[in-house]
Protein backbone atom coordinates (compact mmCIF):
# COMPACT_ATOMS: atom_id res chain seq x y z
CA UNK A 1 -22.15 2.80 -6.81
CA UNK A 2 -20.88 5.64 -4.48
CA UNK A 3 -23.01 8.63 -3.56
CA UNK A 4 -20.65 10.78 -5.57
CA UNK A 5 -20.95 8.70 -9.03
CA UNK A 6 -24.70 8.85 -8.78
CA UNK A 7 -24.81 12.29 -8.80
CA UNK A 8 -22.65 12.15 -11.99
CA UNK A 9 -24.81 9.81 -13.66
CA UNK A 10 -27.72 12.40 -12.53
CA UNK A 11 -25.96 14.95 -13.76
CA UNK A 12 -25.00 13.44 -16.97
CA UNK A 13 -28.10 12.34 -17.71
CA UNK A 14 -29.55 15.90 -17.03
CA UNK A 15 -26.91 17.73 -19.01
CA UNK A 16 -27.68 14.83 -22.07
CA UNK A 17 -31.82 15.91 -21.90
CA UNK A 18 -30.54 20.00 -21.46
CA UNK A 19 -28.84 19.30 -24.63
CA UNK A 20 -31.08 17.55 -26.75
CA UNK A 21 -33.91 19.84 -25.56
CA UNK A 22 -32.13 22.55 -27.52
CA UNK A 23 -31.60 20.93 -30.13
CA UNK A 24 -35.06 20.16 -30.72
CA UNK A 25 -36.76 23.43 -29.70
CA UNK A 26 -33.96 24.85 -32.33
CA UNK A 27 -33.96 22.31 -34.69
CA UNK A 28 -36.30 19.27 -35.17
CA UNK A 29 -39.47 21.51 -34.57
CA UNK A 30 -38.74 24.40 -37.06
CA UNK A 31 -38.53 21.39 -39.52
CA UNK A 32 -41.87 20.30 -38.45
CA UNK A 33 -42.86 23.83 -38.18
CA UNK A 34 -42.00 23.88 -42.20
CA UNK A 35 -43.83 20.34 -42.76
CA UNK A 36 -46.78 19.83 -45.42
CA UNK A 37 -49.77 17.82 -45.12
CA UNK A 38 -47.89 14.93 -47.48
CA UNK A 39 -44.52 15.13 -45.35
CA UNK A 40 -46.02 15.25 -41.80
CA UNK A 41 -45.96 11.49 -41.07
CA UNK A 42 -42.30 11.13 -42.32
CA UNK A 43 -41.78 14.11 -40.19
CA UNK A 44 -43.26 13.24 -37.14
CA UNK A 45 -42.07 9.82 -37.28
CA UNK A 46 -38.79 11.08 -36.95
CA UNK A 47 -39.60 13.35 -33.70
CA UNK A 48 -41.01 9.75 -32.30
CA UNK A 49 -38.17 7.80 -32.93
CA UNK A 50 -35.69 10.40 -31.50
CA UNK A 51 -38.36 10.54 -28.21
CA UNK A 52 -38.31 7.37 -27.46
CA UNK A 53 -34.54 6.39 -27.96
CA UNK A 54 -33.39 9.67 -26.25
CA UNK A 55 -35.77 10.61 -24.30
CA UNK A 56 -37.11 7.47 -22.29
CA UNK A 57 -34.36 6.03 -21.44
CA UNK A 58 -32.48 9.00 -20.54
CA UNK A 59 -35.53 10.50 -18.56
CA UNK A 60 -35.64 6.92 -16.12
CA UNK A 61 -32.29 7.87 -15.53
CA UNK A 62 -32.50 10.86 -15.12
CA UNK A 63 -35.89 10.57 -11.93
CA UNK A 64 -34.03 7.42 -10.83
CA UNK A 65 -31.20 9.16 -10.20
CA UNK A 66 -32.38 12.22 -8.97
CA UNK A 67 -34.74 10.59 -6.01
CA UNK A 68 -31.70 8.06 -5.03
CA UNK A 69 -29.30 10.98 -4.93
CA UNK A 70 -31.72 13.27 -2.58
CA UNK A 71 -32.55 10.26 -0.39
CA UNK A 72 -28.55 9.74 0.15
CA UNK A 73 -28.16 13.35 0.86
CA UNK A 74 -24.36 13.68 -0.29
CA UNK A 75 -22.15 15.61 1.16
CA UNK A 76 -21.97 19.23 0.87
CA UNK A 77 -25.65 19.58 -0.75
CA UNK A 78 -28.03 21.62 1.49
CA UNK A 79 -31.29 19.45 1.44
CA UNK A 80 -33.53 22.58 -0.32
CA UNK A 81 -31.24 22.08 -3.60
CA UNK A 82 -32.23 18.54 -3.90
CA UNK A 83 -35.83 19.98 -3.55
CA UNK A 84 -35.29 22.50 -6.04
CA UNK A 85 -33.90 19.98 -8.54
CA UNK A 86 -36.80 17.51 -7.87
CA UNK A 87 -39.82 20.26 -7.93
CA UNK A 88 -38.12 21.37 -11.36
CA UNK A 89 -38.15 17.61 -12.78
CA UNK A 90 -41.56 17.30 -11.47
CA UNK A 91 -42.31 20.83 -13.28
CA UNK A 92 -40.80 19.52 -16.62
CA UNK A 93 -43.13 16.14 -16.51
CA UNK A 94 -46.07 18.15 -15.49
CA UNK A 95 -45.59 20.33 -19.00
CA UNK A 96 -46.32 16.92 -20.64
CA UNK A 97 -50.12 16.42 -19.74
CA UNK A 98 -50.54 20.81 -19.89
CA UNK A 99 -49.29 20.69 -23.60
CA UNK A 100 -52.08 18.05 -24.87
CA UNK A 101 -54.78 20.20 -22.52
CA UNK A 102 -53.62 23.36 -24.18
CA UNK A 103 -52.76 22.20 -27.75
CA UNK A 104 -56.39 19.78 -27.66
CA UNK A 105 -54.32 16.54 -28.49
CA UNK A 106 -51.58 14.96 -28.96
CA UNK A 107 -49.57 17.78 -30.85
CA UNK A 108 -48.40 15.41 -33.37
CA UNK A 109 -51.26 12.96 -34.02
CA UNK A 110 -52.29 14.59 -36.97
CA UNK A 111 -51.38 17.64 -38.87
CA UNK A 112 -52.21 20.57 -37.49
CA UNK A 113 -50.30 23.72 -37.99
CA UNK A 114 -51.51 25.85 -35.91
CA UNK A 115 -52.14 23.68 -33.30
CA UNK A 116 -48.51 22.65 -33.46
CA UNK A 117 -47.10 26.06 -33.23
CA UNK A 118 -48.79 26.08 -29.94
CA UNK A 119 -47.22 23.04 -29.19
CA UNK A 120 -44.00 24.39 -30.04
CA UNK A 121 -44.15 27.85 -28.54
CA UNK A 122 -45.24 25.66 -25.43
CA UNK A 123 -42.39 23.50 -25.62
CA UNK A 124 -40.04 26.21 -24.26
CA UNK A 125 -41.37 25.83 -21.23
CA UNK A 126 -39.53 22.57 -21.08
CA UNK A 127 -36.21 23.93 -22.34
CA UNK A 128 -36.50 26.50 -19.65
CA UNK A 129 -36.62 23.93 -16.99
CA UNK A 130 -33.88 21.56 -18.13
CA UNK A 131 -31.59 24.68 -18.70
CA UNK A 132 -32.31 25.44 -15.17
CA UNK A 133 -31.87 21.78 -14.22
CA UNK A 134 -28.50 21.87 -16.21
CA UNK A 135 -27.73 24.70 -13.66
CA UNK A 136 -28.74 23.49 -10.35
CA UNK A 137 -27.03 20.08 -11.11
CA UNK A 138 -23.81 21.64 -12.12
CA UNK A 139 -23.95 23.32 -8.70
CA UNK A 140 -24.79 20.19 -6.81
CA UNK A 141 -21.29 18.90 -8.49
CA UNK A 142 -19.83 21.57 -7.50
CA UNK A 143 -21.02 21.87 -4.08
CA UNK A 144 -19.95 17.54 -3.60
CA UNK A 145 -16.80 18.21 -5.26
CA UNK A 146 -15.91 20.68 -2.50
CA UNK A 147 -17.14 18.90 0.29
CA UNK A 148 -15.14 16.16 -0.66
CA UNK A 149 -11.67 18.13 -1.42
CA UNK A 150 -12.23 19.19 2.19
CA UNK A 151 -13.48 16.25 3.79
């Protein structure tokens, strides 16, 4: 695998959490937001399933990735934007372990509204720093793509 195709599986991968980050913060967790005491395990079973098919797998690609694609340095992409993109990955895992000390558990081992409003409200945290990640990983393209049209 070139240099240049890791970066687009990076990026891919990045764009693919961006993405589904939205469309949880706008759409799974108002549902849960909504949820009863009788329809909170159907509900949160659903947020696990989506975590772990999505999320897992596209978060291992997404570190993987990221670390092999600073430690190749390609072309055209000052070293301080690979440290930018990696201290904002490392930001969005940290939110992981903050959310349980904050919320007091795991936000969705039990029902909890107000407790998961927390969770939720803290959650954009996380959609913050994928949309930036989005951003800085569209400019490393950018940045590879030019040093490659002109070297």
């Amino acid at each position: 695998m070139t240099t240049h195709d890791l970066l687009l599986v990076h990026a891919s991968a990045t764009l693919m959490l961006a993405g589904a980050m939205w469309a949880i913060q706008l759409g799974l967790l108002p549902l849960l937001a909504r949820a009863t005491a009788d329809t909170w395990p159907h509900h949160t079973q659903t947020y696990r399933r989506v975590f772990l098919a999505l999320f897992w797998p596209l978060v291992v690609i997404e570190a993987g990735t990221g670390i092999m694609a600073a430690a190749q340095h390609p072309a055209g992409i000052p070293a301080w934007l690979h440290g930018v993109n990696l201290s904002l990955l490392a930001c969005g895992w940290s939110v992981i372990p903050l959310t349980r000390l904050v919320v007091g558990h795991a936000p969705l081992s039990h029902f909890d509204p107000v407790r998961f409003r927390r969770f939720a409200r803290l959650n954009w945290v996380r959609v913050v720093v994928w949309t930036a990640r989005a951003v800085v990983v569209v400019l490393m393209l950018r940045l590879a793509h030019g040093a490659t049209r002109t070297g």
